[in-house]
C-alpha atoms as a PDB file:
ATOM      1  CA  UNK A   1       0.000   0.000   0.000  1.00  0.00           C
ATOM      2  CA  UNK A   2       1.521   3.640  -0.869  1.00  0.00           C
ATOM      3  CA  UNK A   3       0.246   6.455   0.918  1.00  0.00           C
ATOM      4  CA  UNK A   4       0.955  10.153  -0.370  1.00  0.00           C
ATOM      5  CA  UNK A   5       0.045  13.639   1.963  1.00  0.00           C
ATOM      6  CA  UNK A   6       0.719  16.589   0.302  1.00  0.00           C
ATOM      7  CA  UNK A   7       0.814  20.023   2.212  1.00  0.00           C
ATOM      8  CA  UNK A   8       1.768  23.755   1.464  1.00  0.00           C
ATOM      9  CA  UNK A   9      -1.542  24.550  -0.230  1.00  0.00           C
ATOM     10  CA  UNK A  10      -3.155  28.172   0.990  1.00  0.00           C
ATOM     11  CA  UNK A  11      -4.077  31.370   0.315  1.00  0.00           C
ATOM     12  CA  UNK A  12      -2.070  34.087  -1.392  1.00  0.00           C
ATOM     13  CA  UNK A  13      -2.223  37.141  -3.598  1.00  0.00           C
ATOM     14  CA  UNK A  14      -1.972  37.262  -6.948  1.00  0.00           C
ATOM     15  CA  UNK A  15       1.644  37.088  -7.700  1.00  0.00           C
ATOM     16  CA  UNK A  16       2.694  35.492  -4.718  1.00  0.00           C
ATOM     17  CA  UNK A  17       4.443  32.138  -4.397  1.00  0.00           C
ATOM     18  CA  UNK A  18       3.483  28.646  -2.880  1.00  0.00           C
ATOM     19  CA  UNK A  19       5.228  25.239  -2.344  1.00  0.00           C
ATOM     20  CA  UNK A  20       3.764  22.595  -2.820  1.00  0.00           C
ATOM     21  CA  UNK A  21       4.850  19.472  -1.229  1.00  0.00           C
ATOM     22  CA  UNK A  22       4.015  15.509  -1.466  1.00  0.00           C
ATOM     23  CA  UNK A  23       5.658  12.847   0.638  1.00  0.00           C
ATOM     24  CA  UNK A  24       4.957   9.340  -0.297  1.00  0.00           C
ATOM     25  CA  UNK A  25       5.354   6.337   2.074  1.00  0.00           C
ATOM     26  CA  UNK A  26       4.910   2.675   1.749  1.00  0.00           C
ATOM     27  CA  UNK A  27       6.175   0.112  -0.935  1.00  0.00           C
ATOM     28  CA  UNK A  28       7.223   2.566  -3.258  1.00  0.00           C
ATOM     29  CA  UNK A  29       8.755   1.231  -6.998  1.00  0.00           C
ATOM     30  CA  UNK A  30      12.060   3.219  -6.796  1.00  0.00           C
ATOM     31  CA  UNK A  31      11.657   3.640 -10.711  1.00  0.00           C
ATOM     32  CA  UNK A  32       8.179   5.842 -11.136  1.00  0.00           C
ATOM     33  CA  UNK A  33       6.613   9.358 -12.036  1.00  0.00           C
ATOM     34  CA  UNK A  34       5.258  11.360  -9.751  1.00  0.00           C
ATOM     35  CA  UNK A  35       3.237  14.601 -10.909  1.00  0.00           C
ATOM     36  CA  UNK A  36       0.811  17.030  -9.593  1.00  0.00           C
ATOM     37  CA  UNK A  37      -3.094  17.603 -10.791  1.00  0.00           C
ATOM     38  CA  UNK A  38      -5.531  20.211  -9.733  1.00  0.00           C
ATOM     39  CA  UNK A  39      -9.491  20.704 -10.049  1.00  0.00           C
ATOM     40  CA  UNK A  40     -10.741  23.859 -10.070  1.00  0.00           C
ATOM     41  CA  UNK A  41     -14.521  23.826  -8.876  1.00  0.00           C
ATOM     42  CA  UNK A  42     -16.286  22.533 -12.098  1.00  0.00           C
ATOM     43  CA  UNK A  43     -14.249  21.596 -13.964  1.00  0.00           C
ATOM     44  CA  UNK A  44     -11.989  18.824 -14.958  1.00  0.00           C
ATOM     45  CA  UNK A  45      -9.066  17.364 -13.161  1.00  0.00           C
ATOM     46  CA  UNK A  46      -6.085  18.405 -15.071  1.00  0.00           C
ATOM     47  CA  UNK A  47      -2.010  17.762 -15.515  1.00  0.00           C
ATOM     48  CA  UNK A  48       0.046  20.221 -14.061  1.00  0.00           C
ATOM     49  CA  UNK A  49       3.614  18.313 -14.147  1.00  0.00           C
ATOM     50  CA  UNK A  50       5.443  15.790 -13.519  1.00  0.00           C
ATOM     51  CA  UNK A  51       8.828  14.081 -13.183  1.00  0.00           C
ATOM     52  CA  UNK A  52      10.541  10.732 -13.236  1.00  0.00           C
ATOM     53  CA  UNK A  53      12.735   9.144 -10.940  1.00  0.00           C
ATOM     54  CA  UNK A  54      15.826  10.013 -13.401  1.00  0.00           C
ATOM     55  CA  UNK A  55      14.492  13.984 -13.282  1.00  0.00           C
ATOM     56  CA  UNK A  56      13.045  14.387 -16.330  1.00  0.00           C
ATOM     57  CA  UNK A  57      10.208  17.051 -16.356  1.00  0.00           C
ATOM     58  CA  UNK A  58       7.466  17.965 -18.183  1.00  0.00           C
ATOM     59  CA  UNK A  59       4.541  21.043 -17.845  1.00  0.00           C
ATOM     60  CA  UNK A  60       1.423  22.185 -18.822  1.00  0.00           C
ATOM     61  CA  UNK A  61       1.821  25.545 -21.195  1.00  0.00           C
ATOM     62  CA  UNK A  62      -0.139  27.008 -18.756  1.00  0.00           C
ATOM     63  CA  UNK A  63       2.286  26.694 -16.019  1.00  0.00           C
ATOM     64  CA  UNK A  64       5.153  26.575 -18.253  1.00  0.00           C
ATOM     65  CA  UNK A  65       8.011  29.703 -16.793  1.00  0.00           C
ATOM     66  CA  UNK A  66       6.311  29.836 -13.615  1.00  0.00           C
ATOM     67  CA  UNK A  67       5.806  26.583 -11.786  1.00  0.00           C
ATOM     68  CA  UNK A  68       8.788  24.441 -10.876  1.00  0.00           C
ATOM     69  CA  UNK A  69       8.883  20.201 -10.156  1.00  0.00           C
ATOM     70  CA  UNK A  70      11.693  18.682  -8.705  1.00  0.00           C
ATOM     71  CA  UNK A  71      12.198  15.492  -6.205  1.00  0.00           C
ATOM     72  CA  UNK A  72      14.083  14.427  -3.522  1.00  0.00           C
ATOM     73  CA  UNK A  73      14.426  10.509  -3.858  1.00  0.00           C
ATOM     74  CA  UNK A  74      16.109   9.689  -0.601  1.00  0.00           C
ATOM     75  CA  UNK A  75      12.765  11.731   0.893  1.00  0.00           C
ATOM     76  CA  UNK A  76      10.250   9.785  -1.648  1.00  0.00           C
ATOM     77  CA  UNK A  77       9.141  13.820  -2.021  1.00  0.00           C
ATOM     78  CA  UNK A  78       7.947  15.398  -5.427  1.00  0.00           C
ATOM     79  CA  UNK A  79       7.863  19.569  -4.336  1.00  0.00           C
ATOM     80  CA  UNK A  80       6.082  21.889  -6.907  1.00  0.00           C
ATOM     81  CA  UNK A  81       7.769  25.747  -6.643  1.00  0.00           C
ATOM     82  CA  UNK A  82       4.801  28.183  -7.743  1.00  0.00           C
ATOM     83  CA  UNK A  83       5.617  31.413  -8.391  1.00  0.00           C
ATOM     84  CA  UNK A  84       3.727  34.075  -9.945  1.00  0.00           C
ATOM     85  CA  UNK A  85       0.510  33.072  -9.309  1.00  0.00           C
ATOM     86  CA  UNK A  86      -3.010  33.750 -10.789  1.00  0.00           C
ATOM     87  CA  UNK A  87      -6.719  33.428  -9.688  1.00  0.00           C
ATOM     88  CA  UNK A  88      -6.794  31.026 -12.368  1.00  0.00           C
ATOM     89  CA  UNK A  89      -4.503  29.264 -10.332  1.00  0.00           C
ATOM     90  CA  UNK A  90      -7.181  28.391  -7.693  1.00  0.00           C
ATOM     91  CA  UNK A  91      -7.717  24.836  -7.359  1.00  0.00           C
ATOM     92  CA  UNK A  92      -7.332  21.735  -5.459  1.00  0.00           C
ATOM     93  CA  UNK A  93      -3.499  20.387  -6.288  1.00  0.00           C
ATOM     94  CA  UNK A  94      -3.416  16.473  -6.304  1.00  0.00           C
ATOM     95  CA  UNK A  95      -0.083  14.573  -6.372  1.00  0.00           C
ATOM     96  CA  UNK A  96      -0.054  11.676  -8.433  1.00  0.00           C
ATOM     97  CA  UNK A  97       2.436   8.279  -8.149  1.00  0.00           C
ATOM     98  CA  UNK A  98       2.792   6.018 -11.158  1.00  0.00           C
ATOM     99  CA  UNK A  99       4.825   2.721 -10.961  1.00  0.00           C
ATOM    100  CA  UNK A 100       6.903   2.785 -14.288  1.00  0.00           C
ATOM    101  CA  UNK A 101       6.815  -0.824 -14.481  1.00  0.00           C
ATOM    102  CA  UNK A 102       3.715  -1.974 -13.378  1.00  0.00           C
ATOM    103  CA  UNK A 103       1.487   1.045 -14.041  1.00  0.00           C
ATOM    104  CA  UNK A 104      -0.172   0.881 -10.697  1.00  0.00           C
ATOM    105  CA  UNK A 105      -0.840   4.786  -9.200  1.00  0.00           C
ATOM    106  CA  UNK A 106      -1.474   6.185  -6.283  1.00  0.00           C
ATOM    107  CA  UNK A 107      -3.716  10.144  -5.604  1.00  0.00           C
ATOM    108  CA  UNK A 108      -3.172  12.251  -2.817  1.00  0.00           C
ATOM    109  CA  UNK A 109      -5.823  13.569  -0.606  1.00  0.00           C
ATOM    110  CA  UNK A 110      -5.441  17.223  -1.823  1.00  0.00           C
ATOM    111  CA  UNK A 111      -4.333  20.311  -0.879  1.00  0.00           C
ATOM    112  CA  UNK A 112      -6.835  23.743  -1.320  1.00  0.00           C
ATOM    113  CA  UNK A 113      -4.301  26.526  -3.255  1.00  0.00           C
ATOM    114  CA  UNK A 114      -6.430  29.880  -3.873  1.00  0.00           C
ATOM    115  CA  UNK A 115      -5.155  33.192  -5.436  1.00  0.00           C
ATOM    116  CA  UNK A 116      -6.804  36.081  -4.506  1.00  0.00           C
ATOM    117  CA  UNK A 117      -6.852  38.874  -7.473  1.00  0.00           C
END
């Protein structure tokens, strides 16, 4: 069983700056992805980003310049940098856990992030 808790979710002004972090515990495939989602209310659940155990990254355009992934693997802990922020911003941030090899994934609980304008 894998278990991830995210924190760092909260309220700031436009423009501000969040970190977002996600811890995972349990028996954890050293060789996976781990990303981040958010839901805004009403709509879909969509990708933010993501990176692999080696450190490759990838990001939605729309976060593209101002939101930064990166991992600690000794921590099992995928951290999302968010700077510049918008209202459009505002969602619930999920972190995600694939398995490379067997595909199995794991969802956070979620953390509330809201941008005031």
């Amino acid at each position: 069983q894998v278990r991830l808790v995210e924190s760092g979710g909260g309220l700031v002004q436009a423009g501000g700056s969040l970190r977002l972090s996600c811890t995972a515990s349990g028996s954890i495939s050293s060789i996976n992805v781990m990303g981040w989602y958010r839901q805004a209310p009403g709509k879909q659940r969509e990708w933010v980003a993501q990176i692999a155990s080696g450190g490759s990254t990838n990001y939605a355009d729309s976060v593209k310049g101002r939101f930064t992934i990166s991992r600690d693997n000794a921590k099992n802990t995928v951290y999302l940098q968010m700077n510049s922020l918008k209202p459009e911003d505002t969602a619930v941030y999920y972190c995600k856990l694939v398995a490379t090899i067997t595909g199995y994934f794991y969802w956070g609980q979620g953390t509330q992030v809201t941008v005031s304008s």
